[in-house]
C-alpha atoms as a PDB file:
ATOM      1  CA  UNK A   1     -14.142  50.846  34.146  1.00  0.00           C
ATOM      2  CA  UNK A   2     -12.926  47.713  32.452  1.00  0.00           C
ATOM      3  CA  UNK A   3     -15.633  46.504  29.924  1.00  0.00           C
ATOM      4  CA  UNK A   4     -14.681  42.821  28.541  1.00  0.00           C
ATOM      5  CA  UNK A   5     -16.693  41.267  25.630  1.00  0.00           C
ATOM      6  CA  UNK A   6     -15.887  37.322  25.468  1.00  0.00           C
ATOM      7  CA  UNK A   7     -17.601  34.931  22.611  1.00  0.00           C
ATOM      8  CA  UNK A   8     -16.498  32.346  19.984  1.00  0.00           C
ATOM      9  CA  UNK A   9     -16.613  33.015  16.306  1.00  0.00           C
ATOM     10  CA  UNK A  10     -19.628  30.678  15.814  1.00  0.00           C
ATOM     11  CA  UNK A  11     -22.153  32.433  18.219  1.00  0.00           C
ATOM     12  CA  UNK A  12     -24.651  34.824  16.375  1.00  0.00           C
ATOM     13  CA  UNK A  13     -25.697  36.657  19.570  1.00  0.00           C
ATOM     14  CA  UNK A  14     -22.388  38.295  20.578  1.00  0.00           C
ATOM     15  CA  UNK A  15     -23.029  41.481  17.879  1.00  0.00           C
ATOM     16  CA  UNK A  16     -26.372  42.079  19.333  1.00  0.00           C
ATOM     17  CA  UNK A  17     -24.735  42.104  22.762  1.00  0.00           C
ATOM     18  CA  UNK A  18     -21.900  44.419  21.602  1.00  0.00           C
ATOM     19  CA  UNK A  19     -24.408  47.117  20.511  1.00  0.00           C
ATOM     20  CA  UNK A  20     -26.636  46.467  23.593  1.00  0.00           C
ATOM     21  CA  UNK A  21     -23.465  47.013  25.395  1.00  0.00           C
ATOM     22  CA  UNK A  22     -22.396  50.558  23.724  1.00  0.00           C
ATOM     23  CA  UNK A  23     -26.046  51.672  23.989  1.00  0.00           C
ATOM     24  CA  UNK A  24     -25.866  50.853  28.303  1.00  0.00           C
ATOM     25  CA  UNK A  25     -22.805  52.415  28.021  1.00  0.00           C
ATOM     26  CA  UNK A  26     -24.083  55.581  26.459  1.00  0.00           C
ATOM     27  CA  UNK A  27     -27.017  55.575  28.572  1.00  0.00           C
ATOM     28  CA  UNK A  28     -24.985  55.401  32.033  1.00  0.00           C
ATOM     29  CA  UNK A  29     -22.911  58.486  30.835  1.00  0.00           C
ATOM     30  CA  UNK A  30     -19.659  56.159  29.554  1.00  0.00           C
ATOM     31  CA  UNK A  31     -19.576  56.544  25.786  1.00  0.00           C
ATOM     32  CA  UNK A  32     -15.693  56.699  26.078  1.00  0.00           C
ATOM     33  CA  UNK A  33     -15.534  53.843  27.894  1.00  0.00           C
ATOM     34  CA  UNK A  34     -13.779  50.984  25.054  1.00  0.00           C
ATOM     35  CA  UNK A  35     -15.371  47.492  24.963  1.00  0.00           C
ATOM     36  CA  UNK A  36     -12.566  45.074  24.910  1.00  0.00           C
ATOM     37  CA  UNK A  37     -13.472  42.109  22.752  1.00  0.00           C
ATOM     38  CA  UNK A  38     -12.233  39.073  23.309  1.00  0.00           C
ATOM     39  CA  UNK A  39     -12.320  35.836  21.032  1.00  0.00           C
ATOM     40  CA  UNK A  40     -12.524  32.200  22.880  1.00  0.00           C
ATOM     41  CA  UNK A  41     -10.762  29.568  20.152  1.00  0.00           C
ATOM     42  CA  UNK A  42     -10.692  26.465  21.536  1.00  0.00           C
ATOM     43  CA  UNK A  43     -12.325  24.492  24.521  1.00  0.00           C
ATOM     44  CA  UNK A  44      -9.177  24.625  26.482  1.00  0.00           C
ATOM     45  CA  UNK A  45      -9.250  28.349  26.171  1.00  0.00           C
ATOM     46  CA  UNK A  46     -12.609  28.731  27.763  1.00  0.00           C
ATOM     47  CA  UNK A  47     -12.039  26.367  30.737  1.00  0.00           C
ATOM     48  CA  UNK A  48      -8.858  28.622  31.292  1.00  0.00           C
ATOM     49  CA  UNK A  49     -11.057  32.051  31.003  1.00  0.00           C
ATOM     50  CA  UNK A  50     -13.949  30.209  33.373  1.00  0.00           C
ATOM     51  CA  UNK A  51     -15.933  31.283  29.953  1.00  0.00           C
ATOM     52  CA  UNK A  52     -19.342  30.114  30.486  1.00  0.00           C
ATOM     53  CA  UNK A  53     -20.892  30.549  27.097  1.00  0.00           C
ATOM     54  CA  UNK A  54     -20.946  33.283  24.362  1.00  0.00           C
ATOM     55  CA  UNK A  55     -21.768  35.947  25.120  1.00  0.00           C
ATOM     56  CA  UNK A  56     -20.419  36.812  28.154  1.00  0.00           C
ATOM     57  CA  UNK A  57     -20.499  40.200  29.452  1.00  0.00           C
ATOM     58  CA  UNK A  58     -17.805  41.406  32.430  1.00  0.00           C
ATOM     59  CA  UNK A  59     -17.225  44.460  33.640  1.00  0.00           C
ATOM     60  CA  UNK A  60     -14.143  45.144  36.230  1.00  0.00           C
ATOM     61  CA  UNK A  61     -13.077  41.451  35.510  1.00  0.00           C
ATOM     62  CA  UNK A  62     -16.911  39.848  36.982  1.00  0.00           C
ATOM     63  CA  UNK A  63     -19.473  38.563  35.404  1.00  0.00           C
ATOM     64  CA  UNK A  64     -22.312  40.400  36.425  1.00  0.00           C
ATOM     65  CA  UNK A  65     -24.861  37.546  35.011  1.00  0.00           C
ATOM     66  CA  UNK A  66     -24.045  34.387  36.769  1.00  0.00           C
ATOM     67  CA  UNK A  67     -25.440  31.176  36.894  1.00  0.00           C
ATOM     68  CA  UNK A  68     -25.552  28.348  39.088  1.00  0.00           C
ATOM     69  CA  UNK A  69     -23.829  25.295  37.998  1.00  0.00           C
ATOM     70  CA  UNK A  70     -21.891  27.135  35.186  1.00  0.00           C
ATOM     71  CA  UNK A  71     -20.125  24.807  32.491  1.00  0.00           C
ATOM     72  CA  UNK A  72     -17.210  26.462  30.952  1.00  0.00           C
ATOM     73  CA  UNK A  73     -16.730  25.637  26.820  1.00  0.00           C
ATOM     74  CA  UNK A  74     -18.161  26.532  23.312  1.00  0.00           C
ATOM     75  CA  UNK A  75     -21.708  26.857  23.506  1.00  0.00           C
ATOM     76  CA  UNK A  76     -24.290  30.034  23.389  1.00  0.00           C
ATOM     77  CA  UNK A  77     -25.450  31.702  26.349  1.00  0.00           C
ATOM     78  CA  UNK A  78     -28.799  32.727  27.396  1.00  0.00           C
ATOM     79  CA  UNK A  79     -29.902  35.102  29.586  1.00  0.00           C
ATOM     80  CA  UNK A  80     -33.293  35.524  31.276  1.00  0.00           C
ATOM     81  CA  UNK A  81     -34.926  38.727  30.380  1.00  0.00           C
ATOM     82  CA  UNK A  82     -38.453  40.181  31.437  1.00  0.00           C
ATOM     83  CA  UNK A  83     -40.675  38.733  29.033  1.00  0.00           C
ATOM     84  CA  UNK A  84     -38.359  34.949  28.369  1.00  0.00           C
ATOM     85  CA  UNK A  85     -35.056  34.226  27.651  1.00  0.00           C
ATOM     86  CA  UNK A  86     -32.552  35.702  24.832  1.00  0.00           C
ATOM     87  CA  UNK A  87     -28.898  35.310  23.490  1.00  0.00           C
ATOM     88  CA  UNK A  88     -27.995  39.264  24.991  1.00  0.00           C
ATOM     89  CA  UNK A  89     -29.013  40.650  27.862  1.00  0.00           C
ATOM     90  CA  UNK A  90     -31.528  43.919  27.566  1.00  0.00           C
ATOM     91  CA  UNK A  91     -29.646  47.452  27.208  1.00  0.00           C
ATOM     92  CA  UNK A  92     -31.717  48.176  30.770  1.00  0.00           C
ATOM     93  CA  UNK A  93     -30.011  44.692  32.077  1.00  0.00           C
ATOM     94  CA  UNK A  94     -27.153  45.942  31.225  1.00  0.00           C
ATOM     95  CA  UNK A  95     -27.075  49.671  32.057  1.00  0.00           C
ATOM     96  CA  UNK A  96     -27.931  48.441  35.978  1.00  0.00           C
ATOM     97  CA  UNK A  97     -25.063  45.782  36.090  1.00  0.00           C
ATOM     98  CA  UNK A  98     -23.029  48.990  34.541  1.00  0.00           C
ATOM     99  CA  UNK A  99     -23.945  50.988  37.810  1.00  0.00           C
ATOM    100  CA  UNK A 100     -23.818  48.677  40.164  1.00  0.00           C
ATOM    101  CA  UNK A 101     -20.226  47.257  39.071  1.00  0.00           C
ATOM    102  CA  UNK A 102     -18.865  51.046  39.900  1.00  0.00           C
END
Protein backbone atom coordinates (compact mmCIF):
# COMPACT_ATOMS: atom_id res chain seq x y z
CA UNK A 1 0.00 0.00 0.00
CA UNK A 2 1.38 3.33 -1.09
CA UNK A 3 0.47 6.01 1.58
CA UNK A 4 1.36 9.71 0.18
CA UNK A 5 1.16 12.77 2.53
CA UNK A 6 1.17 16.12 0.29
CA UNK A 7 1.03 19.83 2.03
CA UNK A 8 2.96 23.15 1.88
CA UNK A 9 5.12 24.38 4.67
CA UNK A 10 2.59 27.10 5.66
CA UNK A 11 -0.49 24.81 6.40
CA UNK A 12 -0.97 24.04 10.21
CA UNK A 13 -3.32 21.07 9.60
CA UNK A 14 -0.98 18.66 7.77
CA UNK A 15 0.66 17.33 11.43
CA UNK A 16 -2.73 16.63 12.73
CA UNK A 17 -3.41 14.69 9.53
CA UNK A 18 -0.07 12.82 9.73
CA UNK A 19 -0.93 11.41 13.19
CA UNK A 20 -4.61 10.83 12.17
CA UNK A 21 -3.03 8.99 9.39
CA UNK A 22 -0.57 6.58 11.54
CA UNK A 23 -3.42 6.06 14.04
CA UNK A 24 -5.92 4.65 10.72
CA UNK A 25 -3.04 2.96 9.85
CA UNK A 26 -2.58 1.19 13.13
CA UNK A 27 -6.13 0.63 13.46
CA UNK A 28 -6.56 -1.21 9.92
CA UNK A 29 -3.65 -3.61 10.95
CA UNK A 30 -0.75 -1.49 8.77
CA UNK A 31 1.57 -0.01 11.38
CA UNK A 32 4.51 -0.89 8.98
CA UNK A 33 3.06 0.66 6.34
CA UNK A 34 5.58 4.23 5.81
CA UNK A 35 3.73 7.53 5.15
CA UNK A 36 5.55 9.20 2.39
CA UNK A 37 5.54 12.94 2.92
CA UNK A 38 5.65 15.09 0.39
CA UNK A 39 6.31 18.99 0.40
CA UNK A 40 4.41 21.26 -2.42
CA UNK A 41 6.91 24.57 -2.92
CA UNK A 42 5.60 26.56 -5.34
CA UNK A 43 2.21 27.07 -7.28
CA UNK A 44 3.60 25.51 -10.35
CA UNK A 45 4.40 22.47 -8.33
CA UNK A 46 0.88 21.89 -7.22
CA UNK A 47 -0.82 22.40 -10.63
CA UNK A 48 1.79 19.69 -11.79
CA UNK A 49 0.84 17.22 -8.68
CA UNK A 50 -3.17 18.11 -9.41
CA UNK A 51 -2.56 19.15 -5.49
CA UNK A 52 -5.79 20.43 -4.39
CA UNK A 53 -4.98 21.94 -1.06
CA UNK A 54 -2.94 20.92 2.07
CA UNK A 55 -3.54 18.39 3.32
CA UNK A 56 -4.07 15.96 0.95
CA UNK A 57 -4.27 12.43 1.75
CA UNK A 58 -3.64 9.53 -1.21
CA UNK A 59 -3.32 6.22 -0.89
CA UNK A 60 -2.25 3.90 -4.07
CA UNK A 61 -1.66 7.26 -5.98
CA UNK A 62 -5.85 8.52 -5.46
CA UNK A 63 -7.21 10.79 -3.53
CA UNK A 64 -9.72 9.16 -1.66
CA UNK A 65 -11.44 12.70 -0.59
CA UNK A 66 -12.39 14.44 -3.72
CA UNK A 67 -14.16 17.36 -4.51
CA UNK A 68 -16.03 18.75 -7.22
CA UNK A 69 -14.59 21.64 -8.97
CA UNK A 70 -11.08 21.11 -7.39
CA UNK A 71 -8.55 24.15 -7.77
CA UNK A 72 -5.04 23.02 -7.69
CA UNK A 73 -2.41 25.65 -5.65
CA UNK A 74 -1.35 26.81 -2.09
CA UNK A 75 -4.22 26.98 0.02
CA UNK A 76 -5.62 24.71 3.13
CA UNK A 77 -7.96 22.02 2.66
CA UNK A 78 -11.04 21.15 4.43
CA UNK A 79 -12.75 18.22 4.77
CA UNK A 80 -16.34 17.56 5.85
CA UNK A 81 -16.54 15.49 8.92
CA UNK A 82 -19.69 14.28 10.99
CA UNK A 83 -20.32 17.03 13.18
CA UNK A 84 -18.79 20.25 10.46
CA UNK A 85 -15.88 20.71 8.65
CA UNK A 86 -11.99 20.41 9.72
CA UNK A 87 -8.38 20.83 8.27
CA UNK A 88 -7.81 16.56 8.64
CA UNK A 89 -10.03 14.14 8.01
CA UNK A 90 -11.26 11.86 11.23
CA UNK A 91 -8.91 8.70 12.04
CA UNK A 92 -12.49 6.67 11.27
CA UNK A 93 -12.53 8.77 7.75
CA UNK A 94 -9.54 7.66 7.23
CA UNK A 95 -9.28 4.04 8.41
CA UNK A 96 -12.45 3.33 5.76
CA UNK A 97 -10.73 5.12 2.73
CA UNK A 98 -7.63 2.79 4.08
CA UNK A 99 -9.88 -0.37 3.42
CA UNK A 100 -11.57 0.46 0.71
CA UNK A 101 -8.34 1.65 -1.36
CA UNK A 102 -7.05 -2.22 -0.90
Amino acid sequence: MDVELLYFAGCPNWPRAQERLSQALETVGHRDVEICLRTVETHQQAQALCFPGSPAIRINGHDEFPSAGQIYGLTCRVYAIPNGFTGAPTVDQLAHALTSAR
